[in-house]
Protein backbone atom coordinates (compact mmCIF):
# COMPACT_ATOMS: atom_id res chain seq x y z
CA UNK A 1 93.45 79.24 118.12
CA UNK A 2 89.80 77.71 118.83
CA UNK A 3 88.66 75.67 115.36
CA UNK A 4 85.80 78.41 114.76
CA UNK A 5 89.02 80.93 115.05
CA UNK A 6 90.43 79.42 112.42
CA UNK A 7 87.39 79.17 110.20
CA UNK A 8 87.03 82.61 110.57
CA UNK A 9 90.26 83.78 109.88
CA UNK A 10 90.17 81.60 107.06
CA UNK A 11 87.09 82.55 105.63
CA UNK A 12 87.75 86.44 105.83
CA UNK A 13 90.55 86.08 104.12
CA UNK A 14 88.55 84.09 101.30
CA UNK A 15 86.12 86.47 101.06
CA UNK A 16 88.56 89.22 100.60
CA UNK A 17 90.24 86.92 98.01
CA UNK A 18 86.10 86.61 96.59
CA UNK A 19 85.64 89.98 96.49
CA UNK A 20 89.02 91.04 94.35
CA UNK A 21 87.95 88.13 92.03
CA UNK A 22 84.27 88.49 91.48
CA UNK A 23 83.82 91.88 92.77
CA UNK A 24 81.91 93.20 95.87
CA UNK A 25 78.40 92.88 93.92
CA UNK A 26 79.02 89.55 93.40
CA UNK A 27 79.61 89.38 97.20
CA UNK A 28 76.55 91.08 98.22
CA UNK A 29 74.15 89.44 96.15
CA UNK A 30 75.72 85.95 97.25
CA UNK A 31 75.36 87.39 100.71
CA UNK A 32 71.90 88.33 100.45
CA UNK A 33 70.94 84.73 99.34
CA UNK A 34 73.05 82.60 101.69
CA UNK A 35 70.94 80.70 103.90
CA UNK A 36 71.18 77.43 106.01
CA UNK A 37 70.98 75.20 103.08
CA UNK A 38 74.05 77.22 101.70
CA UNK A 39 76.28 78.04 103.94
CA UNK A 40 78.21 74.96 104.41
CA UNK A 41 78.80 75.03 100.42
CA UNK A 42 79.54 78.96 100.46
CA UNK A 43 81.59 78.80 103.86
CA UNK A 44 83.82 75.58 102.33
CA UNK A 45 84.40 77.80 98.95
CA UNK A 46 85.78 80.88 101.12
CA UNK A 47 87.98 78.33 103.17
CA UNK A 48 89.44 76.10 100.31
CA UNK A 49 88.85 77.73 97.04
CA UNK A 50 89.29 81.40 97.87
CA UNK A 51 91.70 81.21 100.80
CA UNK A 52 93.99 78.61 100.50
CA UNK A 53 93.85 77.65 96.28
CA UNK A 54 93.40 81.62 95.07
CA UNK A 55 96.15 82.29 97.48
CA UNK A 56 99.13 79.99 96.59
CA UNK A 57 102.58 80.67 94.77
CA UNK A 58 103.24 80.26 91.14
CA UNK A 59 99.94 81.26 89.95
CA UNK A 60 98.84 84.63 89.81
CA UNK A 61 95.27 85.21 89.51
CA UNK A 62 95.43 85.95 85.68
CA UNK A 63 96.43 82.48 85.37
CA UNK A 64 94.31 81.50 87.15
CA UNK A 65 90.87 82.80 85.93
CA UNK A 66 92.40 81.71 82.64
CA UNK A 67 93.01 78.12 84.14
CA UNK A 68 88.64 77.55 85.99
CA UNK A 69 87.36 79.36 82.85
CA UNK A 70 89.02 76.13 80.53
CA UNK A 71 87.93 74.10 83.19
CA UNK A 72 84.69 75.53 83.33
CA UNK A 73 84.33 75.38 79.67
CA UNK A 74 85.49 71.70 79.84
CA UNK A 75 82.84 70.48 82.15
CA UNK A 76 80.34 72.77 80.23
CA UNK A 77 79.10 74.07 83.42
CA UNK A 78 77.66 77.83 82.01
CA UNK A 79 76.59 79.41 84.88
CA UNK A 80 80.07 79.34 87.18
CA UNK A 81 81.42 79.94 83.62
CA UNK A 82 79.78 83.49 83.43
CA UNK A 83 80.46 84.01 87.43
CA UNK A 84 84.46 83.29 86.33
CA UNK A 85 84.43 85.14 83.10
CA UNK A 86 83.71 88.08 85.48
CA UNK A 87 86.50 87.27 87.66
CA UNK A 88 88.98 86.82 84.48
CA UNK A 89 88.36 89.83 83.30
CA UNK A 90 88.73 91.89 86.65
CA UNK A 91 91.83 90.36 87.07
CA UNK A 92 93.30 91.40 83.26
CA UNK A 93 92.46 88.77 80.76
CA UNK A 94 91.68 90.52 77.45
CA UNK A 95 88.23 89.83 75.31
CA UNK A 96 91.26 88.33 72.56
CA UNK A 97 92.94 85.65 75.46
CA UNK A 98 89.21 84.76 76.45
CA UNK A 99 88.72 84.01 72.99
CA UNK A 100 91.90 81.83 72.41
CA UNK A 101 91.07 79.89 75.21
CA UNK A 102 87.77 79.08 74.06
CA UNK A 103 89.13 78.44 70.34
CA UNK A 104 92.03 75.94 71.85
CA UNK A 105 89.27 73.95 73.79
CA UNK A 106 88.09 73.26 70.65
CA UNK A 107 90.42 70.34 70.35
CA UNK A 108 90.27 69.10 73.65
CA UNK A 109 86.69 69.74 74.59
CA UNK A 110 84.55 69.48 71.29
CA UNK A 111 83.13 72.20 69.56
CA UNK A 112 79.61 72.22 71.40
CA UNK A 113 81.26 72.97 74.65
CA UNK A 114 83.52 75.77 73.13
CA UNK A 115 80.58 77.17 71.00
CA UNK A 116 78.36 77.38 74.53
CA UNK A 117 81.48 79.15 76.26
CA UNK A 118 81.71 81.33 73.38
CA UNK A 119 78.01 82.09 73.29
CA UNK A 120 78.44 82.94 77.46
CA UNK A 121 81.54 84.59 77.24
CA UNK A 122 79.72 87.17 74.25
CA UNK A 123 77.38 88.02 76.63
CA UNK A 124 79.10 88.96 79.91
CA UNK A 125 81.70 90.84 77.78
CA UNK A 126 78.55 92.67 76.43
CA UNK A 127 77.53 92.97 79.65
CA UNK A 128 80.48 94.36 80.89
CA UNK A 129 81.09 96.50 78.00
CA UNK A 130 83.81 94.71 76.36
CA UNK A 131 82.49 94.14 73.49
């Protein structure tokens, strides 16, 4: 298999990974916006993130939304916080687990970076009617 081969079959199979995460929407508005100063970014997060980390054993995806949205929280980084509050709850975390999450950073993050989750996670589960 040719190296562009293989970045292709990897990144298919990260953007199928992608899609079951953050939904098609999510894919087609990312889609619609990708350009030349993007791609390598966007191509590299099909390849690694989606393909090869969403992919391995002893996580499921559950755990794993739960694990990037305390990460995510943690680093205080809002807006991939709202993309992967999306992706938690399409792959079953509950409005309470989000919650708990949030309230257990409290300890190891500080309350201003549980607060701001809590303010972002309020609004996409408004958004998606969770609320």
């Amino acid at each position: 298999m040719s190296e562009q081969q293989a970045h292709k079959t990897l990144s298919d199979a990260g953007r199928k990974v992608l899609a079951e995460v953050l939904g098609e929407s999510y894919l087609a508005r990312r889609d619609a916006t990708n350009n030349d100063f993007w791609a390598p970014v966007r191509a590299f997060s099909e390849e690694f993130a989606y393909a090869s980390l969403w992919t391995r054993d002893g996580l499921d995806k559950k755990q794993r939304s739960m694990i990037t949205v305390a990460m995510l929280c943690a680093l205080n980084r809002p807006h991939e916080l709202k993309i992967h509050l999306v992706g938690a709850l399409n792959n079953g975390c509950s409005k309470t687990e989000l919650r708990e999450i949030f309230t257990h950073a409290i300890a190891y993050c500080g309350f201003p970076a549980a607060i701001d989750a809590l303010r972002v996670a309020e609004e996409v589960l408004k958004e998606q009617g969770k609320f």
